[in-house]
Protein backbone atom coordinates (compact mmCIF):
# COMPACT_ATOMS: atom_id res chain seq x y z
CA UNK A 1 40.02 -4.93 -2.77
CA UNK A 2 37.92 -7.86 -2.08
CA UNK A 3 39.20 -9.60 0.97
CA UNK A 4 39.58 -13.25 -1.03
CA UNK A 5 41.49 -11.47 -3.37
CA UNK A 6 43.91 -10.25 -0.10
CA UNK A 7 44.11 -13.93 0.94
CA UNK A 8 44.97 -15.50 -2.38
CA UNK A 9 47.71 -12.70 -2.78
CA UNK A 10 49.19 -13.67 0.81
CA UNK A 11 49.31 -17.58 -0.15
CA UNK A 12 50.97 -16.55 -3.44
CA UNK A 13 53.26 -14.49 -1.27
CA UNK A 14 53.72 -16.88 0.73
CA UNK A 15 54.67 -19.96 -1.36
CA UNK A 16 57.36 -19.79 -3.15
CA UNK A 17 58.30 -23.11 -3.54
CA UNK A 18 55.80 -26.02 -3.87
CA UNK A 19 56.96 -26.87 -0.06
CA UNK A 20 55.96 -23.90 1.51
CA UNK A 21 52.76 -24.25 -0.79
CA UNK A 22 51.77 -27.28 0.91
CA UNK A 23 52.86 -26.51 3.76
CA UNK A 24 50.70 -23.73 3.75
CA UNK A 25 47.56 -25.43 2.96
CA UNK A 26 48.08 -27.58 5.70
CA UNK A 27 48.19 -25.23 8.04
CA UNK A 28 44.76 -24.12 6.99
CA UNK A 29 43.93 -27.92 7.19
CA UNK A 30 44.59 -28.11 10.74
CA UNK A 31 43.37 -25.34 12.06
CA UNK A 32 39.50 -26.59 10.49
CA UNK A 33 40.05 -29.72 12.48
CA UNK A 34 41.69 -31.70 10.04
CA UNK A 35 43.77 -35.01 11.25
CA UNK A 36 47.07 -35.56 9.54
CA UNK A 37 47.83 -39.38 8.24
CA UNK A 38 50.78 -40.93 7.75
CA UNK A 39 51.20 -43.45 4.77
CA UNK A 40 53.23 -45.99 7.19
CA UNK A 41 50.69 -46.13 10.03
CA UNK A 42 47.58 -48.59 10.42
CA UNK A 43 44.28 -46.05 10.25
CA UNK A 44 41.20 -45.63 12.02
CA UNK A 45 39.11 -43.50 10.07
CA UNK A 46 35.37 -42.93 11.03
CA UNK A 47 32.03 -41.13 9.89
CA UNK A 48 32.32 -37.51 9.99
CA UNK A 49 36.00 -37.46 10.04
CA UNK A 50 38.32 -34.97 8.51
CA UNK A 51 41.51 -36.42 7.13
CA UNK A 52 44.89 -35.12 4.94
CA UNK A 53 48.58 -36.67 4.31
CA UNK A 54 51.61 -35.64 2.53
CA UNK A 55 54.31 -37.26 0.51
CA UNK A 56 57.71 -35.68 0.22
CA UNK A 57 56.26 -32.59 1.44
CA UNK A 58 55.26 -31.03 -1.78
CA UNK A 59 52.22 -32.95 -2.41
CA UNK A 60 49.10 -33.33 -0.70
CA UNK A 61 45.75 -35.39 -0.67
CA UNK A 62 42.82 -34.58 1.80
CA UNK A 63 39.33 -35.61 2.39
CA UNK A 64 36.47 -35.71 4.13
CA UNK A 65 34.08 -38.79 5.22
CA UNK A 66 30.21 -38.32 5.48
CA UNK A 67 28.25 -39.76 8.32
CA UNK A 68 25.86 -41.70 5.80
CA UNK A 69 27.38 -44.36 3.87
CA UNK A 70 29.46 -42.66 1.21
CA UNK A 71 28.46 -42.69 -2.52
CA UNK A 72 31.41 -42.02 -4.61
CA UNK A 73 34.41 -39.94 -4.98
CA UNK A 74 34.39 -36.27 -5.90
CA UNK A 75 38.05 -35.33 -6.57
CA UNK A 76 39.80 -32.18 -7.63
CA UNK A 77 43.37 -32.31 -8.74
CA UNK A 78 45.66 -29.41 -9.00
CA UNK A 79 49.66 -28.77 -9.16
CA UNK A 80 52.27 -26.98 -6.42
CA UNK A 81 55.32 -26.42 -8.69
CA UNK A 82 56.24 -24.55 -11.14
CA UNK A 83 58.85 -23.91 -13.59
CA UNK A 84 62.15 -22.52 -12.44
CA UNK A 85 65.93 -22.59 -12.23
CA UNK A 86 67.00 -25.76 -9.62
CA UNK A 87 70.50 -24.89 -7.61
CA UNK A 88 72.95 -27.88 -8.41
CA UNK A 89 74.36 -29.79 -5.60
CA UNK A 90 78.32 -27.81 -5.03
CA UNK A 91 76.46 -24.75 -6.57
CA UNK A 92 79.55 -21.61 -6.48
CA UNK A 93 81.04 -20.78 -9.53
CA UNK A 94 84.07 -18.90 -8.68
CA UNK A 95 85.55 -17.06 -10.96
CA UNK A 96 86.11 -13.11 -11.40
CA UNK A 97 82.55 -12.72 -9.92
CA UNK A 98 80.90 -15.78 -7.45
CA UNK A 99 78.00 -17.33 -9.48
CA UNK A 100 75.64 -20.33 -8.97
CA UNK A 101 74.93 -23.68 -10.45
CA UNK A 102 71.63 -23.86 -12.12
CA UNK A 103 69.35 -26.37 -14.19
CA UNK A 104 66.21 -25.67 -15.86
CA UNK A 105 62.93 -27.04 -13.84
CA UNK A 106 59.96 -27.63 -16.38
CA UNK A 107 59.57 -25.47 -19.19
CA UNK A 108 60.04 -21.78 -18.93
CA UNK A 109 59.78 -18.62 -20.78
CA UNK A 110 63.71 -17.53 -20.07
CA UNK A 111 63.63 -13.80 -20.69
CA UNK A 112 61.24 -12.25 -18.09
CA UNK A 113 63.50 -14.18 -15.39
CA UNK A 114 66.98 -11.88 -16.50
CA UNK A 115 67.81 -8.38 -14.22
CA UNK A 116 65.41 -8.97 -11.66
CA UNK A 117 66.16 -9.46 -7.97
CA UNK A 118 65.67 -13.31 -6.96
CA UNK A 119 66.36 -15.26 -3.87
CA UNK A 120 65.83 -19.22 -3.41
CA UNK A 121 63.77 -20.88 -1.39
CA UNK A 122 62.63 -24.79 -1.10
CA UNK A 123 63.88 -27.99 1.14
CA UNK A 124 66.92 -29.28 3.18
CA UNK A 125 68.15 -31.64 4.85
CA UNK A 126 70.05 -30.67 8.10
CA UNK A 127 71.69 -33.18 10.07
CA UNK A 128 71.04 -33.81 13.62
CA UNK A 129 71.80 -35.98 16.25
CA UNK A 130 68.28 -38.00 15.54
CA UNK A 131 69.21 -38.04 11.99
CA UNK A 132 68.49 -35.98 8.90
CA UNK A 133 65.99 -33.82 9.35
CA UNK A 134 63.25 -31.84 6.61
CA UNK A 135 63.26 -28.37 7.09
CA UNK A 136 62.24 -25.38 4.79
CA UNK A 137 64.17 -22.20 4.21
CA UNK A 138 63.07 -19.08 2.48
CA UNK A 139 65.96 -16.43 2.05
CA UNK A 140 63.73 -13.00 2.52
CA UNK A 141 66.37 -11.08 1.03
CA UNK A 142 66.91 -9.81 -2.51
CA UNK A 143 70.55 -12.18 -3.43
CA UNK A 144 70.57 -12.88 -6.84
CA UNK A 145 70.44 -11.37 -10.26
CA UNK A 146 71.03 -13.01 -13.74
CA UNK A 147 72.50 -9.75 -15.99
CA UNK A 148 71.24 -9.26 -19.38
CA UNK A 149 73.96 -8.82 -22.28
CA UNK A 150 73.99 -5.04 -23.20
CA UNK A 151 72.44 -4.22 -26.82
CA UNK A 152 75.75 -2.88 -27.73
CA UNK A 153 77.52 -5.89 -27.01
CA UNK A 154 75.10 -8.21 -28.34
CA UNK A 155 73.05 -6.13 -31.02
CA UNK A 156 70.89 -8.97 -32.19
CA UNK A 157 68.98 -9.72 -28.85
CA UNK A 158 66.10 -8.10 -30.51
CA UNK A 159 65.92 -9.77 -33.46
CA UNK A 160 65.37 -13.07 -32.21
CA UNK A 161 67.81 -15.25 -29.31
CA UNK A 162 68.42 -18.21 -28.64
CA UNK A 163 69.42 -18.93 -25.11
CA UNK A 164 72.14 -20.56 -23.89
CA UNK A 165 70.78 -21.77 -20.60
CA UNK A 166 74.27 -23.03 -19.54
CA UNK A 167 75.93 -19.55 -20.10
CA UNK A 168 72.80 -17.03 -20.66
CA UNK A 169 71.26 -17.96 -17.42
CA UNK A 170 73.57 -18.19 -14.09
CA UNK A 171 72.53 -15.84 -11.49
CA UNK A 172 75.55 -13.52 -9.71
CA UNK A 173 75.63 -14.31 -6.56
CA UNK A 174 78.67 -11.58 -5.63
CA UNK A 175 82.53 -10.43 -6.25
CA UNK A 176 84.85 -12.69 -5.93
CA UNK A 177 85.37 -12.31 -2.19
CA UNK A 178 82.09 -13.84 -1.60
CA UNK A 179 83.43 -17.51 -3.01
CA UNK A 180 82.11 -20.13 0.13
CA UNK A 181 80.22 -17.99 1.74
CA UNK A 182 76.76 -19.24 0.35
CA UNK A 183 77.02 -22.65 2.53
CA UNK A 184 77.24 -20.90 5.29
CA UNK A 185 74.01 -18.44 4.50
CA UNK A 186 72.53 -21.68 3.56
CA UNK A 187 73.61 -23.49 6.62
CA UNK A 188 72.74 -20.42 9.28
CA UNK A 189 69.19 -20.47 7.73
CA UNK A 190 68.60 -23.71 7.80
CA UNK A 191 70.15 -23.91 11.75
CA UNK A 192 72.46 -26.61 10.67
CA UNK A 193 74.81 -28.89 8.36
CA UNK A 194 73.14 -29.09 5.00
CA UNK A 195 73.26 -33.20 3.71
CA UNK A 196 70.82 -32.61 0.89
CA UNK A 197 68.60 -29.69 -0.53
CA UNK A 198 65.73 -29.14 -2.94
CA UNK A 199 66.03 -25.49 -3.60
CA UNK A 200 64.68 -23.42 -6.13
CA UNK A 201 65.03 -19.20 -7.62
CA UNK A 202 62.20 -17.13 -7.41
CA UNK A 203 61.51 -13.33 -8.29
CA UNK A 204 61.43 -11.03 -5.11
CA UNK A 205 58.10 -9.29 -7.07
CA UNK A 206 55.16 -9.68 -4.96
CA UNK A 207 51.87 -10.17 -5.97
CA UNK A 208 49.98 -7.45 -7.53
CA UNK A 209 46.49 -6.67 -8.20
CA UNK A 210 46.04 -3.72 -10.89
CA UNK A 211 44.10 -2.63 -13.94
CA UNK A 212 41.11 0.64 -13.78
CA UNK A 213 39.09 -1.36 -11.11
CA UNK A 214 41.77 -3.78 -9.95
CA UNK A 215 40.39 -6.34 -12.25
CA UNK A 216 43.86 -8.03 -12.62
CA UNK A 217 45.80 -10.38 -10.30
CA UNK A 218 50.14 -10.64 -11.65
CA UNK A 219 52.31 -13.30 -9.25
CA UNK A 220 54.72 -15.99 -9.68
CA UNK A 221 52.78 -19.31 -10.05
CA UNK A 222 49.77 -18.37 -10.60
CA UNK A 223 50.29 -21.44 -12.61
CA UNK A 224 49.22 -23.38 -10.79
CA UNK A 225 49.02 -21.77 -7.38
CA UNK A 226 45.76 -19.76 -8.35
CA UNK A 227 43.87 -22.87 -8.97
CA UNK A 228 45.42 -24.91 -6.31
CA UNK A 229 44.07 -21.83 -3.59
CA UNK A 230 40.53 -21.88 -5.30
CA UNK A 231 40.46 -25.87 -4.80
CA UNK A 232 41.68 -25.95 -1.40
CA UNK A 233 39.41 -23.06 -0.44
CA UNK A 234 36.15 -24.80 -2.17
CA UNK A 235 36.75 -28.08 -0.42
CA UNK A 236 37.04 -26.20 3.04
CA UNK A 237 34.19 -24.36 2.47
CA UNK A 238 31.98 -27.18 1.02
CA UNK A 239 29.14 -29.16 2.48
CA UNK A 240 29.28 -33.21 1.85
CA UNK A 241 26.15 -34.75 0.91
CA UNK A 242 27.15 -38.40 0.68
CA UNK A 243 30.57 -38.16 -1.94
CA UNK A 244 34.00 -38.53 -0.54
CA UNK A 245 35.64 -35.02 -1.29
CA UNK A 246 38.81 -35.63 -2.21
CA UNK A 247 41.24 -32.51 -2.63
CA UNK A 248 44.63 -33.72 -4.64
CA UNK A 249 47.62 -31.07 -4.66
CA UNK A 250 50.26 -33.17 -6.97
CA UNK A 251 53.56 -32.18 -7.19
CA UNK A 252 56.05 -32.77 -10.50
CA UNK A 253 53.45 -32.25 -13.12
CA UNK A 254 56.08 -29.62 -15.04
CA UNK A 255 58.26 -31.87 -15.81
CA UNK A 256 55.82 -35.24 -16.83
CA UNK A 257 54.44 -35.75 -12.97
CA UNK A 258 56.38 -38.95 -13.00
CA UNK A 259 58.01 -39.12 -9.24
CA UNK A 260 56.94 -40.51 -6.14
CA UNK A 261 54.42 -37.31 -5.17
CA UNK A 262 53.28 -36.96 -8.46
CA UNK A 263 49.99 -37.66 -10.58
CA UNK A 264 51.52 -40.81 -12.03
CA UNK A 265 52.56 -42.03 -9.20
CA UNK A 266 49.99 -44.49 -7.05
CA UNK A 267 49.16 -42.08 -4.22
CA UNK A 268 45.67 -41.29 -4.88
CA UNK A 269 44.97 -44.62 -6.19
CA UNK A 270 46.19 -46.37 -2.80
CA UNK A 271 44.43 -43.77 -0.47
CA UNK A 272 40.78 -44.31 -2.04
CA UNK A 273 41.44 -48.10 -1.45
CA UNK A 274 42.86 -47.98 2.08
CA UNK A 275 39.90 -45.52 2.68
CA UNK A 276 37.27 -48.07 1.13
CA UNK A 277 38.94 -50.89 3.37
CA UNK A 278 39.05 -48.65 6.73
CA UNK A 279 35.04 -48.24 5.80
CA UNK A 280 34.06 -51.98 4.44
CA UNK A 281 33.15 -50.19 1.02
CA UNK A 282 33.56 -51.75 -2.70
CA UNK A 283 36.19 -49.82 -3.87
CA UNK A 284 35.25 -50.95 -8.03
CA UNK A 285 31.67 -49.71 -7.04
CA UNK A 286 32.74 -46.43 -5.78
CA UNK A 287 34.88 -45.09 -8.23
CA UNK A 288 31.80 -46.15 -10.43
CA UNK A 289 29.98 -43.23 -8.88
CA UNK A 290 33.00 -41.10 -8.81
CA UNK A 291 34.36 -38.24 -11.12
CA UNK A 292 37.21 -35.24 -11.00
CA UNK A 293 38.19 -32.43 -11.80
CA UNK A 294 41.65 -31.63 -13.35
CA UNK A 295 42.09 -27.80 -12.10
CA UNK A 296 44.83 -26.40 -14.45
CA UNK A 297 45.34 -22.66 -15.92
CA UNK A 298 44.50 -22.27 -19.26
CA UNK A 299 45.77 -19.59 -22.27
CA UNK A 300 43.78 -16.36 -22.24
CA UNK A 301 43.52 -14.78 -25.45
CA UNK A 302 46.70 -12.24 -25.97
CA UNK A 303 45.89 -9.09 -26.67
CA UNK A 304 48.42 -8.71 -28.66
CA UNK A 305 48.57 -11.88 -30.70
CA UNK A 306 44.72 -12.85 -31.42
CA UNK A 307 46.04 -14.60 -34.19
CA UNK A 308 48.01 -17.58 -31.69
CA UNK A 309 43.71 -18.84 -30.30
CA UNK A 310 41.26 -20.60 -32.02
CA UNK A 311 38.80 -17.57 -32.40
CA UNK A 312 35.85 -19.79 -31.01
CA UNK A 313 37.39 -21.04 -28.20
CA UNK A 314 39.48 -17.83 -26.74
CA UNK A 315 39.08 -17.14 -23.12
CA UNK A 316 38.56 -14.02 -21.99
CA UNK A 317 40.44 -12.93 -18.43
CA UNK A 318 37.80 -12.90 -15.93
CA UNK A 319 35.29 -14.11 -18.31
CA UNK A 320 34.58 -17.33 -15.74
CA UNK A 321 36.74 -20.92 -15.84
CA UNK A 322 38.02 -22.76 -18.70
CA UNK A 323 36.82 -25.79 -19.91
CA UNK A 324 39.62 -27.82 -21.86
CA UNK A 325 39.21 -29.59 -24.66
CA UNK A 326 41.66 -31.95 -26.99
CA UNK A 327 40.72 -34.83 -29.02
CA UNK A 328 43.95 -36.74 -28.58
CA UNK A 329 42.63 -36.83 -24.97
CA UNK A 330 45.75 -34.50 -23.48
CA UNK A 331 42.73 -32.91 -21.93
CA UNK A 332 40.39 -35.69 -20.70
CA UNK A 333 37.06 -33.10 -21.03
CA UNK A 334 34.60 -34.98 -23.03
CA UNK A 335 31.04 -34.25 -23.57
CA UNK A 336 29.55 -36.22 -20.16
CA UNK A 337 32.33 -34.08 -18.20
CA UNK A 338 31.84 -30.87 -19.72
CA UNK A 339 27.89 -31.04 -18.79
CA UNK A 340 28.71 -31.73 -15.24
CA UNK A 341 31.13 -28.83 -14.85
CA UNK A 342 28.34 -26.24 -16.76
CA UNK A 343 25.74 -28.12 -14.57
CA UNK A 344 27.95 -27.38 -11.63
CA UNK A 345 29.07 -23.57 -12.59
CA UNK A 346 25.22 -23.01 -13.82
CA UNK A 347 23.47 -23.51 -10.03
CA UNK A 348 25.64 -21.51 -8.89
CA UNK A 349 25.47 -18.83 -11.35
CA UNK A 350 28.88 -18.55 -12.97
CA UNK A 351 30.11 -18.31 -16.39
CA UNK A 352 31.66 -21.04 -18.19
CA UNK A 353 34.44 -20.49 -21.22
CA UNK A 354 35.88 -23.46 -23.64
CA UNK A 355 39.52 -23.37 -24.89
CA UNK A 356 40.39 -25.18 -28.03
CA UNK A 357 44.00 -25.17 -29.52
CA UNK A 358 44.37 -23.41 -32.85
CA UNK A 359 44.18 -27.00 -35.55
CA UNK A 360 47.73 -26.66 -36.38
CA UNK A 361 49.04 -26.00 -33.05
CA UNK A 362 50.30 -28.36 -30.26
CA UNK A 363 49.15 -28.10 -27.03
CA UNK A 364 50.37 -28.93 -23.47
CA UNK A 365 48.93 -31.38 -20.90
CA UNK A 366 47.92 -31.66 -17.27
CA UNK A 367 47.12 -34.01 -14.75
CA UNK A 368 43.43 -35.15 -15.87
CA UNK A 369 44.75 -37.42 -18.28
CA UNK A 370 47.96 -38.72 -16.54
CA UNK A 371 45.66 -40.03 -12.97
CA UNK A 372 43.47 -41.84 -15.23
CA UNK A 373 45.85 -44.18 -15.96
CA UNK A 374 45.56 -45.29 -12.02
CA UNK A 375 42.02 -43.83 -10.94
CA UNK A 376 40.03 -44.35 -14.15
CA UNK A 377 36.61 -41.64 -13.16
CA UNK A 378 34.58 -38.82 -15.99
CA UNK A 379 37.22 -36.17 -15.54
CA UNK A 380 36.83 -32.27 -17.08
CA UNK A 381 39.63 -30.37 -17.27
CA UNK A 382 39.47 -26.45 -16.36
CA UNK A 383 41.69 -24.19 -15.56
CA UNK A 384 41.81 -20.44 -15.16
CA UNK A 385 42.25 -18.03 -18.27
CA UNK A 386 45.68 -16.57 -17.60
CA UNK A 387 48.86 -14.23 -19.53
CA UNK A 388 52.25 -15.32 -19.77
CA UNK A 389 52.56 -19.09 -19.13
CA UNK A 390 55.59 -19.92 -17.38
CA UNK A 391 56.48 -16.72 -17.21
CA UNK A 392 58.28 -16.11 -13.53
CA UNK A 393 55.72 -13.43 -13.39
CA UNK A 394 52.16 -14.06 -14.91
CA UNK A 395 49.22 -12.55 -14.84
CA UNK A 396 45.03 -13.42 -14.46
CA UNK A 397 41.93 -12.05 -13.84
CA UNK A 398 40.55 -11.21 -9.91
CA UNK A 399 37.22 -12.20 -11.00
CA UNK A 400 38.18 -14.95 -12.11
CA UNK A 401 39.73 -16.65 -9.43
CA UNK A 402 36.31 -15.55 -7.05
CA UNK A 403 34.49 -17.83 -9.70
CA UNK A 404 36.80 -20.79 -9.43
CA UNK A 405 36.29 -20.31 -5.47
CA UNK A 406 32.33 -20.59 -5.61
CA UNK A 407 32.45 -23.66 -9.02
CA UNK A 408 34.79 -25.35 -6.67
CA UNK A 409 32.59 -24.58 -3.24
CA UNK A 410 29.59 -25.53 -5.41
CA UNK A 411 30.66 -28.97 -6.22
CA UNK A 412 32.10 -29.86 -3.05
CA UNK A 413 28.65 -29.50 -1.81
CA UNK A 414 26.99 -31.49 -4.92
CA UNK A 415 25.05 -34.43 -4.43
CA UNK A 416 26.21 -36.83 -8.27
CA UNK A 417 24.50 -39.63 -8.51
CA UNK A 418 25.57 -41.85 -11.68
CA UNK A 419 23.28 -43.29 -14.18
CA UNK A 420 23.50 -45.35 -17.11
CA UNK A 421 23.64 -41.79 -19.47
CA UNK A 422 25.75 -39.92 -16.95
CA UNK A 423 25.57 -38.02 -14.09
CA UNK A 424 22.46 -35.99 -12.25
CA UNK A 425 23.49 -33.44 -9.88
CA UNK A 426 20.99 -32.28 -6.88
């Protein structure tokens, strides 16, 4: 197995909430020499420099500053959630068995997450003498399970159900006997009183790579953790030659990105002009030489159901990256973006695929189009081809992902220079 392929499987493994995703990436940030900011401190940033910050711990902008007098922006923007069942606040159900409190995060596909082993990981607050304190807990044990209805008891589950998500879908915690005692499990973990807590179910599966010459990659999150990895590991491995990179890990972008972390929120927009002030630049006249990429997975066609694509515009697992296309704009790829990204993905000798919704279908969004609305740059959106959106368990292409890794890499390293038609790359 390739050795990338190892790493992205450990990070997947590894991050099972969008917490411990960016919390991840950051440690890879530090140890390549980058210097953390924080949003309530004056900065001194210089030429050369290697910068990141964080907001509410689940998102995460970094960058890197040229010694030459910077020319632009090149951004990438990806996601670190994903959907999933939240734990309510005074979670136990008690009862003839000891259940949990749950709400649906984002939109999910329901079934695949039913008589599998879960556990629940995320953020809480302990308190301390100094205050509250962030701290993140992973239970590494298998502790829940949400039981299916039998077929005898319920003999039209395959002809076609409709879930109840406030009856179909609480996970069993334990017998009766077990009533208070996930506090305290909560509370040891954490090494403290518990004041607040973001916490989240996940599937205990780990990530697996399979297929006649392990050609497929199946994880939790590979929406969007797949693409976020290939991002973060382009922009470390890139080369500047006179852009800003800019790498953007947003979080809340299942359910409309509209917090204080998310894309619609002002975070990128104030960090490009607190970096343009730090540096005397124009900030106007940069983002007029600036452009991003919206990193997002994207349907693969089903091999089942060839009938649910657009037969022109069906990816193909590991047939290269996705370009996205909508014109109502929910994908902001238009023709000046999509010839950057092929111009881009051509140099360095990697396919490029095009996804269209089928005419009479509705599609989803991303973050391309939501940023605009504060940082207003030529934006593509890609993504990866991938199986089973929002499943708790999805599956993509190895290739695939080694592709996204070298397109990202690739323009990291590009040298865009803006004219009046659109963009040259060198």
């Amino acid at each position: 197995m390739d050795k990338r392929i190892q790493e992205l499987a450990a990070f997947l493994d590894g991050s099972h909430s969008c917490y411990h995703a960016v919390a991840n990436i950051s440690e890879q940030l530090e140890r390549a020499g980058f210097v953390k900011l924080q949003e309530r401190d004056a900065w001194k940033l210089t030429a050369g420099g290697n910068y990141y910050l964080t907001r509410g711990g689940s998102s995460l902008l970094a960058f890197r500053i040229p010694q030459e007098t910077p020319r632009g922006f090149l951004m990438a923007a990806t996601h670190s959630d994903r959907p999933a069942f939240k734990i309510k606040e005074n979670p136990e159900l008690t009862g003839s068995y000891t259940c949990l409190r749950t709400e649906k995060y984002g939109g999910m596909l329901i079934a695949p997450w039913l008589d599998r082993p879960l556990s629940v990981a995320g953020r809480v607050q302990v308190e301390t003498e100094q205050g509250a304190e962030s701290r993140l807990i992973d239970i590494d044990r298998d502790l829940l399970l949400i039981p299916n209805v039998a077929i005898h008891l319920n003999r039209q589950a395959n002809d076609g159900y409709h879930w109840d998500v406030k009856s179909d879908t609480i996970p069993l915690l334990g017998g009766k006997d077990a009533a208070g005692k996930f506090e305290a499990l909560l509370e040891r973990t954490a090494g403290g009183k518990i004041l607040g807590h973001d916490l989240y179910l996940y599937p205990r599966q780990k990530a697996a790579v399979w297929g006649l010459e392990e050609e497929f990659l199946s994880s939790a999150a590979l929406d969007n953790l797949q693409c976020t990895w290939c991002c973060a590991q382009g922009f470390l491995r890139g080369q500047s030659r006179g852009s800003v990179p800019v790498l953007c890990v947003f979080d809340s972008e299942e359910v409309g990105s509209s917090s204080v972390q998310g894309a619609a929120s002002t975070i990128l927009e104030r960090l490009l002009q607190r970096l343009c002030r730090c540096l005397g630049l124009d900030y106007d006249r940069m983002l007029a030489d600036s452009f991003m990429i919206s990193a997002d997975n994207a349907h693969a066609l089903h091999p089942n159901h060839p009938e649910l694509h657009d037969g022109g515009h069906a990816p193909l697992l590991n047939g290269g990256p996705v370009l996205k296309f909508q014109a109502g704009l929910r994908y902001t790829t238009d023709g000046l973006a999509a010839a950057v990204f092929r111009q881009i993905c051509r140099k360095a000798d990697i396919p490029v695929q095009t996804f269209y919704n089928r005419a009479d279908m509705a599609g989803g969004s991303t973050l391309g189009h939501i940023s605009l609305s504060h940082v207003s740059v030529p934006t593509a959106d890609i993504g990866l081809p991938q199986l089973a959106m929002h499943s708790c368990y999805e599956t993509a292409g190895t290739r695939d992902a080694l592709y996204l890794l070298a397109a990202m890499e690739a323009y990291f390293s590009a040298a865009l220079e803006r004219n009046e038609d659109g963009f040259s790359i060198k």
